[in-house]
C-alpha atoms as a PDB file:
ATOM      1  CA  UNK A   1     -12.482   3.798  -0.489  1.00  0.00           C
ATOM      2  CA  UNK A   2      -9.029   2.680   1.187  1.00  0.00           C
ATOM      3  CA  UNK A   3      -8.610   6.154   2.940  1.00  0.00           C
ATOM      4  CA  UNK A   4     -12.011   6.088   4.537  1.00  0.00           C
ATOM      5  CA  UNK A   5     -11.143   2.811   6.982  1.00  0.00           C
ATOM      6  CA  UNK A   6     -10.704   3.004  10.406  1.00  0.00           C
ATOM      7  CA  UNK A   7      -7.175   3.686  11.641  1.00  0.00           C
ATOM      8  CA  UNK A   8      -5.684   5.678   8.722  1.00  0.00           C
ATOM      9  CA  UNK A   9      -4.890   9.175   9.893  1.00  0.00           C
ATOM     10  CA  UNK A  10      -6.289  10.827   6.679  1.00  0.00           C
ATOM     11  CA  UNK A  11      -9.296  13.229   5.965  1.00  0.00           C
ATOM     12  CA  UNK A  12     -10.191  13.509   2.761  1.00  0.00           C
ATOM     13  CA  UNK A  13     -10.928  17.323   1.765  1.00  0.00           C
ATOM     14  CA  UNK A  14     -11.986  16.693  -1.985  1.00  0.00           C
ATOM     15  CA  UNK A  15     -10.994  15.615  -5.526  1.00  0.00           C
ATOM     16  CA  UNK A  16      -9.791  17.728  -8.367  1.00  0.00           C
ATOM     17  CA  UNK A  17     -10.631  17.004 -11.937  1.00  0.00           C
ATOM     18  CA  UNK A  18     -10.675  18.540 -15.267  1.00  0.00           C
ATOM     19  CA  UNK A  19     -15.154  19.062 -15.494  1.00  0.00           C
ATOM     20  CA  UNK A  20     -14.815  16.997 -18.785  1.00  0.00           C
ATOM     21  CA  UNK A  21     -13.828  13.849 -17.206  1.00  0.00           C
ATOM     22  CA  UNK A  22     -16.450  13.919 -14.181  1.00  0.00           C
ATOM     23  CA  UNK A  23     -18.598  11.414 -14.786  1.00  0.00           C
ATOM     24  CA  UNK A  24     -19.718   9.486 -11.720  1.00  0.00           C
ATOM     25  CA  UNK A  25     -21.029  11.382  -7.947  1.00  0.00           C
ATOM     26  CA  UNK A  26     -19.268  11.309  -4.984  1.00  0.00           C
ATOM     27  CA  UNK A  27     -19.922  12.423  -1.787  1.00  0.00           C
ATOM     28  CA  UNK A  28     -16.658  14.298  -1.501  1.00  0.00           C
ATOM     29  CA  UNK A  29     -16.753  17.500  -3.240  1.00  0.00           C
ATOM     30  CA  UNK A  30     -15.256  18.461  -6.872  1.00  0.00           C
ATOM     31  CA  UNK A  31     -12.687  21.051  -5.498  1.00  0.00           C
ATOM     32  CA  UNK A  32     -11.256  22.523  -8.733  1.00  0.00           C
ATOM     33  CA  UNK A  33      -9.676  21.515 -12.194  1.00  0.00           C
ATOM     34  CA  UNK A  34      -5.986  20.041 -12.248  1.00  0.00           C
ATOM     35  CA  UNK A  35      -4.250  23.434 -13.115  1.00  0.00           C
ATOM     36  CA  UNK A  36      -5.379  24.831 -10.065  1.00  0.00           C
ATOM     37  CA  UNK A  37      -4.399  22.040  -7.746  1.00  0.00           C
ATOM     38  CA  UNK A  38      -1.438  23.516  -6.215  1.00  0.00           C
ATOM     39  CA  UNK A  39      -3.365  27.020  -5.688  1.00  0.00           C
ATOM     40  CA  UNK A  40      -6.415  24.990  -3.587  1.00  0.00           C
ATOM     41  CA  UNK A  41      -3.611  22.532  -2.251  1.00  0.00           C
ATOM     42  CA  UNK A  42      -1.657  25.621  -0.193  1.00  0.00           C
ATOM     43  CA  UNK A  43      -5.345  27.574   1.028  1.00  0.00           C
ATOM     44  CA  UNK A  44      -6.694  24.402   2.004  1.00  0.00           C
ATOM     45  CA  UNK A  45      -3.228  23.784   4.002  1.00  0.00           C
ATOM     46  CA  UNK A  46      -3.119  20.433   2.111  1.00  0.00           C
ATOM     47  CA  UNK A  47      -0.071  17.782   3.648  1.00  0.00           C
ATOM     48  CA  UNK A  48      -0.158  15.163   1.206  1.00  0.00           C
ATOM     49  CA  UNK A  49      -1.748  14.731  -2.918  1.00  0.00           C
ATOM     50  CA  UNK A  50      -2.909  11.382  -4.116  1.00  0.00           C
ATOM     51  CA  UNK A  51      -2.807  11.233  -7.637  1.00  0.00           C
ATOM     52  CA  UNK A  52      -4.259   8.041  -9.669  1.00  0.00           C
ATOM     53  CA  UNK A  53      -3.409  10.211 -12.676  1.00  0.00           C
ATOM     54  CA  UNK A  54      -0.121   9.073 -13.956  1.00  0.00           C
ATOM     55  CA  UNK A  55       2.228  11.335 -15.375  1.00  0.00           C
ATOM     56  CA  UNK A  56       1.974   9.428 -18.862  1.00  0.00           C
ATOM     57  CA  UNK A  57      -2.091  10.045 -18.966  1.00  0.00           C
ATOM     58  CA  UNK A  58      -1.303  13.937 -18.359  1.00  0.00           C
ATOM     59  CA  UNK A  59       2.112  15.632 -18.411  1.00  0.00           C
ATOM     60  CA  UNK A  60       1.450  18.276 -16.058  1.00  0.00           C
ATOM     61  CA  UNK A  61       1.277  15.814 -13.444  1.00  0.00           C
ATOM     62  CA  UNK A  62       5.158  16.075 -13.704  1.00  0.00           C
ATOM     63  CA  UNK A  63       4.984  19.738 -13.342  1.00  0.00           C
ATOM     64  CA  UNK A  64       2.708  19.559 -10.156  1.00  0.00           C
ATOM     65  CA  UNK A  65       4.724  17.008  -8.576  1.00  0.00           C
ATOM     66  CA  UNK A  66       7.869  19.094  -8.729  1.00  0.00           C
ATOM     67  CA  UNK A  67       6.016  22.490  -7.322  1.00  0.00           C
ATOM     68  CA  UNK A  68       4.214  20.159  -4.860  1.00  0.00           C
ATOM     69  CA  UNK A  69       7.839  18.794  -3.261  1.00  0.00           C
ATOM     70  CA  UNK A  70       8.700  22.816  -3.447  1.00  0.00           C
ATOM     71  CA  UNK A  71       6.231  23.675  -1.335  1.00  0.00           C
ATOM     72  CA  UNK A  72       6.469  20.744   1.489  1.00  0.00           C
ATOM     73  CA  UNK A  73       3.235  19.036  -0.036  1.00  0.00           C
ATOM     74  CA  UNK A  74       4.457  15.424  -0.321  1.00  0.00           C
ATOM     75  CA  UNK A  75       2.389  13.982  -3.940  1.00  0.00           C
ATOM     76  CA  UNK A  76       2.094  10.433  -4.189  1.00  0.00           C
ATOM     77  CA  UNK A  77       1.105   8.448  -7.282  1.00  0.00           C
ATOM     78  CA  UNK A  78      -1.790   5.915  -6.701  1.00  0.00           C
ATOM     79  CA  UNK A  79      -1.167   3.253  -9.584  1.00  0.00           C
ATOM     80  CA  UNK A  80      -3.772   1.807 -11.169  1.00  0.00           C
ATOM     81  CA  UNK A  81      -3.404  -2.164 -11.490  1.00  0.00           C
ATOM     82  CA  UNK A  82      -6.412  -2.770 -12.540  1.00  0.00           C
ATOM     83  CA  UNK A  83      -5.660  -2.540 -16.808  1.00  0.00           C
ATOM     84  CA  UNK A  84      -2.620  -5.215 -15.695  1.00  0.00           C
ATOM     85  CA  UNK A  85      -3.470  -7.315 -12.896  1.00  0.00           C
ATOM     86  CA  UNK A  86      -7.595  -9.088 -12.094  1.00  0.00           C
ATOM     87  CA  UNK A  87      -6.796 -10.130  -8.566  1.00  0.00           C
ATOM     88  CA  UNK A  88      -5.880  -8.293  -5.570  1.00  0.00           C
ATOM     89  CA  UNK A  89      -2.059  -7.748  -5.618  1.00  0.00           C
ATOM     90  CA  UNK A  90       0.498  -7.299  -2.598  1.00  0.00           C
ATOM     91  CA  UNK A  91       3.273  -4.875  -2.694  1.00  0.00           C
ATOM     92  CA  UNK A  92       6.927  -6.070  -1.258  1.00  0.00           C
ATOM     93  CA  UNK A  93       9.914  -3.859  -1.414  1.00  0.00           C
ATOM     94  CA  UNK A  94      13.590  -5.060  -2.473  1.00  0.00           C
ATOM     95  CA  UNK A  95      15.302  -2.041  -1.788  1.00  0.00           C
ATOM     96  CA  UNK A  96      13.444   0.493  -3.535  1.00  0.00           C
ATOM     97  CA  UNK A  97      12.247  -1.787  -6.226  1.00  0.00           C
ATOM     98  CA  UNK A  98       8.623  -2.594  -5.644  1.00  0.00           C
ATOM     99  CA  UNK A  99       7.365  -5.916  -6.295  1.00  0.00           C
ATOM    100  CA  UNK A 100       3.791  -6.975  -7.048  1.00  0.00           C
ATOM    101  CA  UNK A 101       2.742 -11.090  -5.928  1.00  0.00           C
ATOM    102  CA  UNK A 102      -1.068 -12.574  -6.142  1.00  0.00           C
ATOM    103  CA  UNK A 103      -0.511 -13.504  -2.298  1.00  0.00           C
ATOM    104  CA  UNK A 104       1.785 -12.675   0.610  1.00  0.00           C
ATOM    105  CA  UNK A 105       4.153 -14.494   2.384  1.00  0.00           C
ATOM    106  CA  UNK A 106       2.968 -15.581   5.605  1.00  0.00           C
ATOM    107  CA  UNK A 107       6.274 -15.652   7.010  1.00  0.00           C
ATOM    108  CA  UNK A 108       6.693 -11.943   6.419  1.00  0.00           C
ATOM    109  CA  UNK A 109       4.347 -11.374   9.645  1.00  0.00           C
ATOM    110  CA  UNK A 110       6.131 -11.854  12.589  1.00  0.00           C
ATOM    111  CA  UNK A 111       3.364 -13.859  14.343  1.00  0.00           C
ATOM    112  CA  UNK A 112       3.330 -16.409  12.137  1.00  0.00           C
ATOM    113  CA  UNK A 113       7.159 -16.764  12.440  1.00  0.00           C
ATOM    114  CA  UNK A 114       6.687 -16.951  16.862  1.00  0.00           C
ATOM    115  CA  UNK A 115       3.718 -19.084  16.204  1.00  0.00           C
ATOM    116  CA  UNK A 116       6.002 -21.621  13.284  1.00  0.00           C
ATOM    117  CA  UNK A 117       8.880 -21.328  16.117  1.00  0.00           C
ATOM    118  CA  UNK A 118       6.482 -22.571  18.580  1.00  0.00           C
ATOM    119  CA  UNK A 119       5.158 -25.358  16.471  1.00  0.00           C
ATOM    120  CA  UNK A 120       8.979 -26.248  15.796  1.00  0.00           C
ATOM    121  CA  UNK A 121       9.800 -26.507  19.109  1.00  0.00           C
ATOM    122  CA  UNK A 122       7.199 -28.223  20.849  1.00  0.00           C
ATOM    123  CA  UNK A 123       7.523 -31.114  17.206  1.00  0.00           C
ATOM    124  CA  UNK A 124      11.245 -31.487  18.389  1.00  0.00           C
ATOM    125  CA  UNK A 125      10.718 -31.629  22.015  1.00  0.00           C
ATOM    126  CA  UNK A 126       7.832 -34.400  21.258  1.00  0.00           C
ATOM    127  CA  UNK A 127      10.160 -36.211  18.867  1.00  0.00           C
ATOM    128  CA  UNK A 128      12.881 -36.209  20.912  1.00  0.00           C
ATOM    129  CA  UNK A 129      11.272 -37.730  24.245  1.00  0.00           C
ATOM    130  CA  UNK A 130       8.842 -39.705  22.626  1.00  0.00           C
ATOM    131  CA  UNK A 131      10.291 -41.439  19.373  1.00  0.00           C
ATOM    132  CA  UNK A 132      14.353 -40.891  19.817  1.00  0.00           C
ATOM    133  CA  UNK A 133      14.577 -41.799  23.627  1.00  0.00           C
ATOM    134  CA  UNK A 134      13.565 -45.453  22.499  1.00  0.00           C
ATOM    135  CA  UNK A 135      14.717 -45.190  18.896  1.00  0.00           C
ATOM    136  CA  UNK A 136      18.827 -44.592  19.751  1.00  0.00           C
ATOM    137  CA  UNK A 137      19.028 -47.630  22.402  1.00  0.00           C
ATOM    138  CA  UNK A 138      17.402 -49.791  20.487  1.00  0.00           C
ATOM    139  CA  UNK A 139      19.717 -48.526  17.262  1.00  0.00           C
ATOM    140  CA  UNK A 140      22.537 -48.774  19.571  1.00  0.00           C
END
Protein backbone atom coordinates (compact mmCIF):
# COMPACT_ATOMS: atom_id res chain seq x y z
CA UNK A 1 0.00 0.00 0.00
CA UNK A 2 1.35 3.61 -1.06
CA UNK A 3 0.71 5.04 2.52
CA UNK A 4 2.65 2.34 4.27
CA UNK A 5 6.31 3.46 2.60
CA UNK A 6 8.87 4.97 4.37
CA UNK A 7 8.83 8.77 4.52
CA UNK A 8 5.08 9.54 4.22
CA UNK A 9 3.89 11.14 7.42
CA UNK A 10 0.63 9.05 7.53
CA UNK A 11 -0.76 6.34 10.00
CA UNK A 12 -3.32 4.54 8.86
CA UNK A 13 -6.15 4.07 11.66
CA UNK A 14 -8.61 1.81 9.55
CA UNK A 15 -11.02 1.48 6.59
CA UNK A 16 -14.72 2.02 6.52
CA UNK A 17 -17.02 0.01 4.36
CA UNK A 18 -20.56 -0.86 3.93
CA UNK A 19 -20.22 -5.06 5.54
CA UNK A 20 -21.75 -6.07 2.10
CA UNK A 21 -18.88 -5.09 0.06
CA UNK A 22 -16.01 -6.59 2.42
CA UNK A 23 -14.68 -9.15 0.70
CA UNK A 24 -10.92 -9.52 1.02
CA UNK A 25 -8.73 -9.30 4.85
CA UNK A 26 -6.63 -6.72 5.79
CA UNK A 27 -4.58 -6.18 8.50
CA UNK A 28 -6.01 -2.76 9.22
CA UNK A 29 -9.21 -2.94 10.96
CA UNK A 30 -12.94 -2.54 9.46
CA UNK A 31 -13.78 0.67 11.51
CA UNK A 32 -17.47 1.21 10.64
CA UNK A 33 -19.97 1.46 7.61
CA UNK A 34 -19.85 4.70 5.31
CA UNK A 35 -22.79 6.54 7.12
CA UNK A 36 -20.93 6.63 10.13
CA UNK A 37 -17.66 7.89 8.76
CA UNK A 38 -17.81 11.35 9.87
CA UNK A 39 -19.02 10.20 13.54
CA UNK A 40 -15.63 7.71 13.85
CA UNK A 41 -13.67 10.42 11.72
CA UNK A 42 -14.13 13.33 14.70
CA UNK A 43 -13.59 10.53 17.97
CA UNK A 44 -10.76 9.12 16.29
CA UNK A 45 -9.44 12.92 15.79
CA UNK A 46 -9.07 11.95 12.08
CA UNK A 47 -6.89 14.92 9.83
CA UNK A 48 -7.34 13.71 6.49
CA UNK A 49 -10.12 10.86 4.51
CA UNK A 50 -8.97 8.92 1.52
CA UNK A 51 -11.73 7.89 -0.42
CA UNK A 52 -11.28 5.44 -3.61
CA UNK A 53 -15.08 5.60 -3.63
CA UNK A 54 -16.06 8.13 -6.16
CA UNK A 55 -18.91 10.21 -5.73
CA UNK A 56 -20.59 8.61 -8.97
CA UNK A 57 -20.28 4.84 -7.34
CA UNK A 58 -22.14 6.32 -4.10
CA UNK A 59 -23.77 9.75 -3.75
CA UNK A 60 -23.26 10.24 -0.22
CA UNK A 61 -19.74 10.55 -0.84
CA UNK A 62 -20.80 14.15 -1.89
CA UNK A 63 -22.56 14.62 1.32
CA UNK A 64 -19.48 13.45 3.45
CA UNK A 65 -17.14 15.48 1.60
CA UNK A 66 -19.02 18.68 2.30
CA UNK A 67 -19.48 17.86 6.30
CA UNK A 68 -15.85 16.61 6.19
CA UNK A 69 -14.45 20.33 4.84
CA UNK A 70 -17.04 21.64 7.75
CA UNK A 71 -15.38 20.11 10.24
CA UNK A 72 -11.50 20.80 9.23
CA UNK A 73 -11.16 17.05 8.01
CA UNK A 74 -9.56 17.60 4.58
CA UNK A 75 -11.27 14.32 2.18
CA UNK A 76 -9.40 13.46 -0.74
CA UNK A 77 -10.58 11.28 -3.63
CA UNK A 78 -8.14 8.39 -4.55
CA UNK A 79 -9.06 7.70 -8.35
CA UNK A 80 -9.03 4.55 -9.57
CA UNK A 81 -7.10 4.23 -13.06
CA UNK A 82 -7.05 0.99 -13.21
CA UNK A 83 -10.75 0.40 -15.41
CA UNK A 84 -8.89 3.22 -17.90
CA UNK A 85 -5.30 3.01 -17.93
CA UNK A 86 -2.89 -0.87 -17.76
CA UNK A 87 0.39 0.84 -17.05
CA UNK A 88 1.58 2.90 -14.31
CA UNK A 89 0.53 6.55 -15.00
CA UNK A 90 2.24 9.96 -13.85
CA UNK A 91 0.28 12.88 -12.74
CA UNK A 92 1.44 16.59 -14.05
CA UNK A 93 -0.49 19.66 -13.20
CA UNK A 94 -1.33 22.61 -15.78
CA UNK A 95 -2.80 24.86 -13.49
CA UNK A 96 -5.31 22.92 -11.78
CA UNK A 97 -5.95 20.63 -14.64
CA UNK A 98 -4.37 17.30 -13.95
CA UNK A 99 -2.77 15.45 -16.60
CA UNK A 100 -2.12 11.70 -16.80
CA UNK A 101 1.31 10.49 -19.27
CA UNK A 102 2.67 6.64 -19.47
CA UNK A 103 6.18 8.23 -18.44
CA UNK A 104 7.63 11.42 -16.96
CA UNK A 105 9.65 13.94 -18.22
CA UNK A 106 13.07 13.69 -17.12
CA UNK A 107 13.63 17.22 -17.43
CA UNK A 108 10.98 17.95 -14.84
CA UNK A 109 13.67 16.84 -12.06
CA UNK A 110 15.98 19.37 -11.48
CA UNK A 111 19.03 17.04 -11.41
CA UNK A 112 18.72 15.96 -14.59
CA UNK A 113 18.46 19.60 -15.83
CA UNK A 114 22.20 20.52 -13.61
CA UNK A 115 23.43 17.22 -14.80
CA UNK A 116 22.11 18.09 -19.01
CA UNK A 117 23.69 21.72 -18.17
CA UNK A 118 26.81 20.07 -17.23
CA UNK A 119 26.94 17.77 -20.18
CA UNK A 120 26.21 21.02 -22.35
CA UNK A 121 28.87 22.80 -21.12
CA UNK A 122 31.71 20.66 -20.87
CA UNK A 123 30.37 19.41 -25.16
CA UNK A 124 30.85 23.22 -25.95
CA UNK A 125 33.94 23.85 -24.07
CA UNK A 126 35.43 20.51 -25.86
CA UNK A 127 34.11 21.69 -29.22
CA UNK A 128 35.26 24.89 -28.97
CA UNK A 129 39.09 24.21 -28.05
CA UNK A 130 39.36 21.14 -29.76
CA UNK A 131 37.47 21.23 -33.24
CA UNK A 132 36.77 25.27 -33.75
CA UNK A 133 40.30 26.54 -32.62
CA UNK A 134 41.66 24.72 -35.86
CA UNK A 135 38.40 24.71 -37.81
CA UNK A 136 38.00 28.92 -38.09
CA UNK A 137 41.82 29.52 -39.27
CA UNK A 138 41.80 27.08 -41.52
CA UNK A 139 38.07 28.42 -42.80
CA UNK A 140 39.55 31.76 -42.65
Amino acid sequence: MYFEQDGMNTQIIGYIEDEENIDELSHYPVLTNVSDTLRIAKELEVQEIFSTITPEQNNFIYELMYKSEKECIRFRIVPNLSMFVTREVHIEFYGELPILSLRKEPLDDAGNRIKKRALDLIVSLFVTIFILSWLIPLIG
